[in-house]
Protein backbone atom coordinates (compact mmCIF):
# COMPACT_ATOMS: atom_id res chain seq x y z
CA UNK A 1 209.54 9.87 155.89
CA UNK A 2 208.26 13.18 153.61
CA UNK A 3 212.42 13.59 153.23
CA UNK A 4 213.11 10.04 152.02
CA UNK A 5 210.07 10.26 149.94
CA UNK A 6 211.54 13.20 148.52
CA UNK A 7 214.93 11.96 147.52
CA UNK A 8 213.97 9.10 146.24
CA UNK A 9 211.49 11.03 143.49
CA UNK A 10 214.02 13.78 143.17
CA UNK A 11 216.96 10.69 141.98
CA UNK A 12 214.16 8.80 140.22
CA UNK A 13 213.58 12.17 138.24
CA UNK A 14 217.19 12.33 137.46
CA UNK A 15 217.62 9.03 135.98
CA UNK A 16 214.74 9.74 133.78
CA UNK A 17 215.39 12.79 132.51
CA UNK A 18 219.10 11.58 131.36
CA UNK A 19 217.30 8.45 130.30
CA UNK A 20 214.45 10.33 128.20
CA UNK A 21 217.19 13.23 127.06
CA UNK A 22 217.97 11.95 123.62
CA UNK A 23 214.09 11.39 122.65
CA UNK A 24 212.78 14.17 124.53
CA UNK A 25 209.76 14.05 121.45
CA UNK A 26 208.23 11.35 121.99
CA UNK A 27 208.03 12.20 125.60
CA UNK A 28 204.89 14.80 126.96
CA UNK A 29 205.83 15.76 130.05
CA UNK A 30 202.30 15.51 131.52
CA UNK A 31 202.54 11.86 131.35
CA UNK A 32 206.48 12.59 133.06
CA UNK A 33 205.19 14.55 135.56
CA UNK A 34 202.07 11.57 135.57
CA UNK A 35 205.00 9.24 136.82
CA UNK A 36 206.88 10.94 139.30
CA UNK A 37 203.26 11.48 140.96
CA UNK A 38 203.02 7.57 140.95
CA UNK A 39 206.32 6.80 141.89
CA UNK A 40 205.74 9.24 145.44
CA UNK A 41 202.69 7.77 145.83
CA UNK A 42 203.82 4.58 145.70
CA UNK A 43 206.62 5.23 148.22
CA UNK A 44 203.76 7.03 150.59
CA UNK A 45 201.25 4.05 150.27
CA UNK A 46 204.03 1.67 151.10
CA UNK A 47 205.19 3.78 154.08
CA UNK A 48 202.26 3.98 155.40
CA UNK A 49 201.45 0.08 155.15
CA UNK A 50 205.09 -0.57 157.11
CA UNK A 51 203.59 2.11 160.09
CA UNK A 52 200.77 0.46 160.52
CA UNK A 53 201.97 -3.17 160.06
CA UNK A 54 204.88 -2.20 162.81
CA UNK A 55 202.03 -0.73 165.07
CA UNK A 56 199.69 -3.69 165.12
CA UNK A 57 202.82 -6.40 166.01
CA UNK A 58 204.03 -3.97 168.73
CA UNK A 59 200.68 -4.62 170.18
CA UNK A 60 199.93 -8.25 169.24
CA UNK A 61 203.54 -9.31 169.93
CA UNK A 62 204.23 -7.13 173.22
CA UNK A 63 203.18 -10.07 175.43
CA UNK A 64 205.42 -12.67 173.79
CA UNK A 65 208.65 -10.44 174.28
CA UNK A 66 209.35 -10.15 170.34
CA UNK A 67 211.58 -7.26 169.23
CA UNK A 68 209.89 -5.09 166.28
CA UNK A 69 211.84 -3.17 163.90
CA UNK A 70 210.92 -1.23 160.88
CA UNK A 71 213.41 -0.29 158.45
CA UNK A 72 212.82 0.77 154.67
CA UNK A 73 209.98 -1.25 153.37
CA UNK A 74 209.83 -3.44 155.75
CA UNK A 75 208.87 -4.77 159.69
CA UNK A 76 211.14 -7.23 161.21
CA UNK A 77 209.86 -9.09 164.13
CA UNK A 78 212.76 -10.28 165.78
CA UNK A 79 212.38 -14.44 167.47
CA UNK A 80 208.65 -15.29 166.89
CA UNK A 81 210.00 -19.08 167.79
CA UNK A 82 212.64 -20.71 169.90
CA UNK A 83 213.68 -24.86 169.56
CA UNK A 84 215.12 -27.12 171.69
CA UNK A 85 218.71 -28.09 171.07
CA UNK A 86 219.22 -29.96 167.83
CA UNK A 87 215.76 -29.69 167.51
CA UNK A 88 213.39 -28.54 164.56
CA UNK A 89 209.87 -28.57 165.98
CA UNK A 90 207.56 -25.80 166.82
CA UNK A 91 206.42 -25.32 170.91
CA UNK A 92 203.05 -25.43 171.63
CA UNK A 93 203.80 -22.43 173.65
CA UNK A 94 205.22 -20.40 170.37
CA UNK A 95 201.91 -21.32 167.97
CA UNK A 96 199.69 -18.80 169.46
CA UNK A 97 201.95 -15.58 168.71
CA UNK A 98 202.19 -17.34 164.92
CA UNK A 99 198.38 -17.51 164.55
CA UNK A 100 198.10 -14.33 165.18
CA UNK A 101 200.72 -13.08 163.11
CA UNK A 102 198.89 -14.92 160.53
CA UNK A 103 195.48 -13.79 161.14
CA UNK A 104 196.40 -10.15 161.55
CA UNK A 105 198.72 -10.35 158.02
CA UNK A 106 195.52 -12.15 155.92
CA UNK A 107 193.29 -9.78 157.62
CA UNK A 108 195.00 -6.36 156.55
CA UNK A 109 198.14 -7.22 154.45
CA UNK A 110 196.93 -9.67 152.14
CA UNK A 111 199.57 -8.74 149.49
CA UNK A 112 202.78 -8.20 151.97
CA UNK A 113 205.45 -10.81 151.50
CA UNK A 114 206.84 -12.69 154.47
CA UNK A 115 210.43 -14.29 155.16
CA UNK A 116 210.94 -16.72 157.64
CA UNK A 117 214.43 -16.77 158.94
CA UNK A 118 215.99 -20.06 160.73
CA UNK A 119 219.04 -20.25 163.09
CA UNK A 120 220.82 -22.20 165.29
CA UNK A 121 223.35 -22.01 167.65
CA UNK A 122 227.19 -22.63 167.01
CA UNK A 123 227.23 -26.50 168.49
CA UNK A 124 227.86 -28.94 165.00
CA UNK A 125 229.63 -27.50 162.03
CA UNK A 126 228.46 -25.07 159.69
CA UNK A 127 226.76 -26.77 157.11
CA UNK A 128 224.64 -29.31 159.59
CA UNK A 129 223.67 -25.66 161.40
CA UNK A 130 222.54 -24.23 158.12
CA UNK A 131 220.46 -27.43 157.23
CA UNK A 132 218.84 -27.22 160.92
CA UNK A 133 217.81 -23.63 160.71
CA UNK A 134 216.51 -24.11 157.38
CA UNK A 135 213.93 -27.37 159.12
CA UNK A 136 213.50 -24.65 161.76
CA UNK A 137 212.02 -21.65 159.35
CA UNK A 138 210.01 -24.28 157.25
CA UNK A 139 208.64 -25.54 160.71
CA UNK A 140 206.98 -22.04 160.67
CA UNK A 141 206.42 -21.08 157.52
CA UNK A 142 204.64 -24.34 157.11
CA UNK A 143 202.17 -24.00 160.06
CA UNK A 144 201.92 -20.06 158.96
CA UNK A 145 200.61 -21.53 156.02
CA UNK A 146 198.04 -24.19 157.89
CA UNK A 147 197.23 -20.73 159.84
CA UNK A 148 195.50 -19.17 156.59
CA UNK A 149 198.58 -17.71 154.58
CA UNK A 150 199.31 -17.79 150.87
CA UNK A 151 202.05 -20.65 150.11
CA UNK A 152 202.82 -17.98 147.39
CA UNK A 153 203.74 -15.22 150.15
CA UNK A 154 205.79 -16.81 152.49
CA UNK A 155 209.00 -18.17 152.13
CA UNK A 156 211.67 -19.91 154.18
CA UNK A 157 215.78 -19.19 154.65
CA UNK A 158 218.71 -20.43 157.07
CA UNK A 159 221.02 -18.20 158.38
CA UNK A 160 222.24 -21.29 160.14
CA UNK A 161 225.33 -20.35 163.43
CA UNK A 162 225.99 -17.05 161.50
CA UNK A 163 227.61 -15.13 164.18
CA UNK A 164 226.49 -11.56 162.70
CA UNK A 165 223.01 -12.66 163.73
CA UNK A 166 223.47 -14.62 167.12
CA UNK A 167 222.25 -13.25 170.06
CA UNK A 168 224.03 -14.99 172.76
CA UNK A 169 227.49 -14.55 170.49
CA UNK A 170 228.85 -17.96 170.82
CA UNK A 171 226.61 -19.87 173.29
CA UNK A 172 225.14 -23.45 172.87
CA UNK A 173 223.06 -25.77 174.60
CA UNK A 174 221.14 -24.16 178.03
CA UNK A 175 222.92 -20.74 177.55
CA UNK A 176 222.52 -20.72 173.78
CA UNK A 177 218.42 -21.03 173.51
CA UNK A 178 218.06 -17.28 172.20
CA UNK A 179 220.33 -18.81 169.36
CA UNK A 180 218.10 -21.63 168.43
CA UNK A 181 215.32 -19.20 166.94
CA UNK A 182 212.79 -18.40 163.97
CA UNK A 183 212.40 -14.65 163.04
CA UNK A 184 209.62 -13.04 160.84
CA UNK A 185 210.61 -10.25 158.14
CA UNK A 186 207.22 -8.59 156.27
CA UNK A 187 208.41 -6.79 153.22
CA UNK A 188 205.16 -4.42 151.71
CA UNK A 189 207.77 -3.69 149.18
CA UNK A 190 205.67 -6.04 146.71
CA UNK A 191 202.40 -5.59 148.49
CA UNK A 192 199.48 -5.43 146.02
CA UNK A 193 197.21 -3.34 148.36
CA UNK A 194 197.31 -0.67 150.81
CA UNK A 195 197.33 -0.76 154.38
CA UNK A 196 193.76 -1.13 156.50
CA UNK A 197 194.37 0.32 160.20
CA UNK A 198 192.40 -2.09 162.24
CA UNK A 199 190.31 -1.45 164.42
């Protein structure tokens, strides 16, 4: 983490110095040195927010089977739903993992931004898949949003049959259910405040 940190204040540095060369006078270089304090800062709060967002949905989501991933600036928490074949509406047996996604995000990441991913499986063509996963994702996001969340923080895209992102490459109906999911991505990227560790 300290490494990528690092780099990115060390390129950030760079950029400004070339930037700032030809009015190096008007520049102090307290209030340079000022900003390359805020930008690692910055890079550690966020950091620290994705480590302890990926930590509490390893724990909340271990029982529902959910794959968690953190990559730069973000937690992705791979099928939060599944749906029935050429089907759009949310289990009864998938709310409970969503309300406490929601909970848990209102709770200690009010500011994070969340993206709601829809897919399907490869049965229909392309464009009636894309239009199904999309119904799928707002499915979620809209009951995230009955669950306490921001309207502002959550959006909603379809990734539709895209076979980069299928599971079971190929599969439809019975075989193709891992297919026919919703997936969560939290980005603290554009979070306004800085992690709480619950308790």
């Amino acid at each position: 983490m300290n490494t990528r940190i690092t780099r990115v204040a060390a390129l950030t540095a760079g950029l400004l110095t070339i930037g700032l060369a030809g009015c190096s006078q008007y520049v102090k270089q307290s209030d340079f040195n000022t900003a390359i304090q805020q930008l690692q800062q910055k890079q550690t709060d966020q950091q620290q927010q994705i480590d302890a967002i990926k930590q509490q949905m390893q724990s909340q989501f271990a029982k529902y089977d959910s794959q968690i991933t953190a990559m730069q600036g973000r937690v992705s928490i791979d099928t939060v739903a599944h749906f029935a074949f050429n089907s759009a509406t949310l289990s009864e047996q998938d709310k409970p993992a969503l309300q406490d996604f929601a909970a848990t995000i209102g709770k200690y990441h009010p500011g994070v931004l969340i993206t709601v991913e829809g897919f399907a499986d490869p049965a229909g063509s392309r464009a009636y898949n894309k239009k199904l996963g999309m119904q799928r994702a707002d499915a979620v996001r809209d009951f995230l949003i009955s669950s306490g969340l921001s309207a502002d923080q959550v959006r909603a895209v379809s990734y539709g049959e895209d076979s980069n992102r299928q599971v079971a490459k190929g599969a439809t109906h019975d075989q193709g259910r891992d297919n026919r999911r919703v997936s969560l991505t939290v980005d603290a990227t554009g979070a306004g405040a800085v992690a709480t560790t619950a308790p």
